[in-house]
N, C-alpha and C. Protein backbone atom coordinates (compact mmCIF):
# COMPACT_ATOMS: atom_id res chain seq x y z
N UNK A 1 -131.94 -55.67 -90.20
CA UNK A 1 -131.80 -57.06 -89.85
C UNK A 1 -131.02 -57.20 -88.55
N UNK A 2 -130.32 -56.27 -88.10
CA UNK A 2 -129.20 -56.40 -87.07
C UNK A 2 -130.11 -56.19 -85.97
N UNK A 3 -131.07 -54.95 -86.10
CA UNK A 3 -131.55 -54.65 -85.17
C UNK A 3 -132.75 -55.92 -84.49
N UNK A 4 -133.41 -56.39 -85.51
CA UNK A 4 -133.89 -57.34 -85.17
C UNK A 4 -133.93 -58.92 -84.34
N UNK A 5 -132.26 -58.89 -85.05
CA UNK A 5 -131.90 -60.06 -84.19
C UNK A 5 -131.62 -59.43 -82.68
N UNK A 6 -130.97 -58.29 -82.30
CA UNK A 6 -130.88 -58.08 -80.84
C UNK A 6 -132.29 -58.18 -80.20
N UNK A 7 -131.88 -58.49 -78.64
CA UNK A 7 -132.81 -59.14 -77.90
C UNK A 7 -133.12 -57.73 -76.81
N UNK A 8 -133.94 -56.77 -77.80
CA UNK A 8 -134.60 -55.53 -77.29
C UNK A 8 -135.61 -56.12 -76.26
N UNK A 9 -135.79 -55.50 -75.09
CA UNK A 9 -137.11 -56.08 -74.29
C UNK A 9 -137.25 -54.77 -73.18
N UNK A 10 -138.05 -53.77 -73.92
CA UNK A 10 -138.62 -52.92 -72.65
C UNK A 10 -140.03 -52.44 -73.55
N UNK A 11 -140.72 -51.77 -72.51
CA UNK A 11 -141.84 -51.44 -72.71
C UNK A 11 -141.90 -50.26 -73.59
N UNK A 12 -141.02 -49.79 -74.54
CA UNK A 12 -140.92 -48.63 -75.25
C UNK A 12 -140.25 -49.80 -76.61
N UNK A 13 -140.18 -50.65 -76.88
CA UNK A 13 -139.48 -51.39 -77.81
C UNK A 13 -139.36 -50.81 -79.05
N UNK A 14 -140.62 -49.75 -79.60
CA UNK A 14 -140.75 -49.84 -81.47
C UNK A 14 -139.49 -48.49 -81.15
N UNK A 15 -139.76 -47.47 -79.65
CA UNK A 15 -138.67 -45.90 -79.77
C UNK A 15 -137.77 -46.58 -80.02
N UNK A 16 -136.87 -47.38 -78.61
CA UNK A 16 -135.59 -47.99 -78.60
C UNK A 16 -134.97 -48.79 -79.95
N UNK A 17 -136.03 -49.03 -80.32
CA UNK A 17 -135.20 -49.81 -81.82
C UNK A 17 -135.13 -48.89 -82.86
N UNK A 18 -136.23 -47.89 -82.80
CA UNK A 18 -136.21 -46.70 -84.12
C UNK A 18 -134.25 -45.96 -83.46
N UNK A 19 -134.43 -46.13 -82.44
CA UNK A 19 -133.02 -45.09 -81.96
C UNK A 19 -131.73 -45.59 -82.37
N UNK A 20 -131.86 -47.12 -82.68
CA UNK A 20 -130.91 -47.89 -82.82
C UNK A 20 -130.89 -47.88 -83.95
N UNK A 21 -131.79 -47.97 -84.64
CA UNK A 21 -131.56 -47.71 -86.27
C UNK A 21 -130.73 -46.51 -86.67
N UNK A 22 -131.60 -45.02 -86.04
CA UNK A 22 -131.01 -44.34 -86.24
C UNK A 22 -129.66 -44.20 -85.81
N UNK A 23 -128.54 -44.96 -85.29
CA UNK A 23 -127.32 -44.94 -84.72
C UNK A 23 -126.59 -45.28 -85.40
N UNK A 24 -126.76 -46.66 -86.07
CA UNK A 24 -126.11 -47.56 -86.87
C UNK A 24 -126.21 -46.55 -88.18
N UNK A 25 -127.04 -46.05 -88.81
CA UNK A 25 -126.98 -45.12 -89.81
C UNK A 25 -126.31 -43.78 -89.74
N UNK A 26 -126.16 -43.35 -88.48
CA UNK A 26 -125.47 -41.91 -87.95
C UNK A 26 -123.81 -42.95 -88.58
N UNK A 27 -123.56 -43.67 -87.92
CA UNK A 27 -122.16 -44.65 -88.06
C UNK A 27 -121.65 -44.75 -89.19
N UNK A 28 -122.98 -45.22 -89.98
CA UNK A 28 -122.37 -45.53 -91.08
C UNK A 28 -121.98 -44.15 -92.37
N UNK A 29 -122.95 -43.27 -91.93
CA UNK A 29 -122.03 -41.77 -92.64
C UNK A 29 -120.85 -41.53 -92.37
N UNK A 30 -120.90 -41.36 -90.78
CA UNK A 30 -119.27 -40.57 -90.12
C UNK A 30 -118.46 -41.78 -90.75
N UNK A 31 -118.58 -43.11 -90.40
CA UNK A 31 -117.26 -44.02 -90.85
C UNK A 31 -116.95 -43.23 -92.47
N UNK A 32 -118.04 -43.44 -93.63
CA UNK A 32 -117.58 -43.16 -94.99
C UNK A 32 -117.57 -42.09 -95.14
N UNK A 33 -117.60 -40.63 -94.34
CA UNK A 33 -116.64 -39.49 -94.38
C UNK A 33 -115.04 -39.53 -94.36
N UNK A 34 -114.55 -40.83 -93.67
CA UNK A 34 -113.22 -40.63 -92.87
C UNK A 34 -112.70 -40.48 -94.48
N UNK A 35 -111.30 -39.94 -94.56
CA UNK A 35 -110.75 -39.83 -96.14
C UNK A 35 -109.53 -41.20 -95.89
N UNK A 36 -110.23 -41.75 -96.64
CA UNK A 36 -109.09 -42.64 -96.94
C UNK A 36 -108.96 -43.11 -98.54
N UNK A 37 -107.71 -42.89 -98.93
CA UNK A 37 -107.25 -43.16 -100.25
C UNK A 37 -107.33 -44.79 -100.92
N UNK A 38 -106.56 -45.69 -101.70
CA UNK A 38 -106.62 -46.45 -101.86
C UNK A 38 -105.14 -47.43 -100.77
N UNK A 39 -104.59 -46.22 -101.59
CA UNK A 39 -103.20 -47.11 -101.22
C UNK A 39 -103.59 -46.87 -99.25
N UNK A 40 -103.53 -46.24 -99.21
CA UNK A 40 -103.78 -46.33 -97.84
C UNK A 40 -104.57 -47.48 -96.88
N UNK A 41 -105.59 -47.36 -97.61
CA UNK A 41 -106.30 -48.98 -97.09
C UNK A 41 -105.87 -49.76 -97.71
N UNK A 42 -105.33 -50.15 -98.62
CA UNK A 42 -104.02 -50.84 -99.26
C UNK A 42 -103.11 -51.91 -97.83
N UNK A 43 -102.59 -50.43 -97.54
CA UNK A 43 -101.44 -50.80 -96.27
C UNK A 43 -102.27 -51.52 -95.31
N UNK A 44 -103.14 -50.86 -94.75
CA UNK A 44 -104.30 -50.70 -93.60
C UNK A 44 -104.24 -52.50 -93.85
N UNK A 45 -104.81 -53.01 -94.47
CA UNK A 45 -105.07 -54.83 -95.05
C UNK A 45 -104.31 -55.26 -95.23
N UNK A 46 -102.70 -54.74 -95.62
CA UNK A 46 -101.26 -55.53 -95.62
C UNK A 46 -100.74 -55.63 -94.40
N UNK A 47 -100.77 -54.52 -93.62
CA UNK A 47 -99.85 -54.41 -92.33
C UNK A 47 -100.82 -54.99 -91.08
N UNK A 48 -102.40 -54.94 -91.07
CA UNK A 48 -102.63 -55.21 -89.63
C UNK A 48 -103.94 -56.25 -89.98
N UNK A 49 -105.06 -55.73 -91.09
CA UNK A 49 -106.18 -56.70 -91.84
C UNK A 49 -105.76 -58.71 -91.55
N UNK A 50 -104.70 -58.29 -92.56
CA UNK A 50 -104.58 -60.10 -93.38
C UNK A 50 -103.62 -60.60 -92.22
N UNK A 51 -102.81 -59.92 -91.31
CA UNK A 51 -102.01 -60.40 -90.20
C UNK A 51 -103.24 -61.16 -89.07
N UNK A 52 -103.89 -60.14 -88.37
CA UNK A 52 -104.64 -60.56 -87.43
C UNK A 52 -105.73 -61.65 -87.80
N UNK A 53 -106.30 -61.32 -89.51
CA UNK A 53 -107.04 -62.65 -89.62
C UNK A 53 -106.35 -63.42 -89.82
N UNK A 54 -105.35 -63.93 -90.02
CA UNK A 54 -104.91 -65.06 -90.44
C UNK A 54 -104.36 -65.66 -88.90
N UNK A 55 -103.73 -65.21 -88.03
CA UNK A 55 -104.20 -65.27 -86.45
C UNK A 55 -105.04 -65.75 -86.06
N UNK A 56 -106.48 -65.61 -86.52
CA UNK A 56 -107.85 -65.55 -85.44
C UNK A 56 -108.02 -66.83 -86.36
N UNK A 57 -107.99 -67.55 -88.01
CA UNK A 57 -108.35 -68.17 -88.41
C UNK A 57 -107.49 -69.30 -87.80
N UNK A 58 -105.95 -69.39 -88.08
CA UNK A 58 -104.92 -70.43 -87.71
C UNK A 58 -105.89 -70.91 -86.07
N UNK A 59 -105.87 -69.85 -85.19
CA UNK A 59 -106.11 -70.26 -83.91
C UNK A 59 -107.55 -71.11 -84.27
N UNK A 60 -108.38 -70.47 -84.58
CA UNK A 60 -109.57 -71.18 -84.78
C UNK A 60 -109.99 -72.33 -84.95
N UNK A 61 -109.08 -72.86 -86.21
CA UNK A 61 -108.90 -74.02 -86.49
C UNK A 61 -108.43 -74.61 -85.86
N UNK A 62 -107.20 -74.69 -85.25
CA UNK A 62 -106.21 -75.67 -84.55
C UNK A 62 -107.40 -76.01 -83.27
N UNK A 63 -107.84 -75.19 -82.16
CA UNK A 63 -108.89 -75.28 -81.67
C UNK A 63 -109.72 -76.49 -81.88
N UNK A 64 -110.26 -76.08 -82.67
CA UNK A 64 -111.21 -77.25 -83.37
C UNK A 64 -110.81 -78.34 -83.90
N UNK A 65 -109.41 -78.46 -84.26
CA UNK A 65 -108.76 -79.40 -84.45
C UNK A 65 -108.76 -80.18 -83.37
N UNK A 66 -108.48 -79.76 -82.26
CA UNK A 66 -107.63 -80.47 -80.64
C UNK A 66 -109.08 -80.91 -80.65
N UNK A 67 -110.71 -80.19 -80.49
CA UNK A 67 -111.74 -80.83 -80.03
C UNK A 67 -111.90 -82.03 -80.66
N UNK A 68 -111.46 -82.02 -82.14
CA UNK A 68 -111.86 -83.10 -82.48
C UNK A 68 -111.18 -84.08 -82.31
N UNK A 69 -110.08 -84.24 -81.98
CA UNK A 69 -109.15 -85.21 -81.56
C UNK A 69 -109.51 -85.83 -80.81
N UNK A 70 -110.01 -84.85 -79.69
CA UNK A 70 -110.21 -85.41 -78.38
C UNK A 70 -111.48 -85.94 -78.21
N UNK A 71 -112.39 -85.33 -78.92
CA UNK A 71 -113.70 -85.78 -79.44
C UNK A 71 -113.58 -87.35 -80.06
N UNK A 72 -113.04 -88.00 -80.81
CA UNK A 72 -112.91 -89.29 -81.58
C UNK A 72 -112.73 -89.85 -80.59
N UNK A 73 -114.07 -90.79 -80.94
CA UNK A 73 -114.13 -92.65 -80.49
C UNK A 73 -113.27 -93.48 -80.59
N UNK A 74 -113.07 -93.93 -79.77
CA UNK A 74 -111.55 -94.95 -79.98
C UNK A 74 -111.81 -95.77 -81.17
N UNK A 75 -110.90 -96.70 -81.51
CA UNK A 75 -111.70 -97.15 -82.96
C UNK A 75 -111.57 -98.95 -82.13
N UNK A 76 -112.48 -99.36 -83.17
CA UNK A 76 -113.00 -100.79 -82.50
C UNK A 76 -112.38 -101.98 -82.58
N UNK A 77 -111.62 -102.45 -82.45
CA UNK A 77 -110.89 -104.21 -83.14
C UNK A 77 -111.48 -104.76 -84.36
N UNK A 78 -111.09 -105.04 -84.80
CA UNK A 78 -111.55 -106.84 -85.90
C UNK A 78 -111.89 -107.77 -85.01
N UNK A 79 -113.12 -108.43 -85.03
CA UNK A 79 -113.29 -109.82 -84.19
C UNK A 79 -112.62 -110.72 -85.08
């Protein structure tokens, strides 16, 4: 599905995407070789995981907060 959505465009398209398949699958072995325990990715999601998302989310929002602020129609009188 990943591969599909990228916006492949050469005259070899079905090689270049078979290669890309095969990459993302080379990836995904070596990543689930690495040894990692529990507690370890434990830490890994306490110390740097739930810090930085909660970062990227706070910012995110507030963001979108200010657009919408600034976005709102003034509001109209009572005749």
């Amino acid at each position: 599905m990943l591969v599909d959505m990228l916006p492949i465009r050469s005259s070899s398209k079905a090689s270049r995407r078979n290669w890309l398949i095969i990459a993302i699958i080379f990836s995904f072995v070596i990543i689930s070789m690495i040894p990692v325990n529990e507690y370890t990715f434990y830490l890994w999601m306490y110390e740097y995981y739930f810090p930085i998302s909660l970062l990227v989310v706070m910012s995110v929002f507030f963001v979108w907060l200010f657009i919408s602020l600034l976005g709102r129609p003034a509001k109209k009188e009572a005749a």
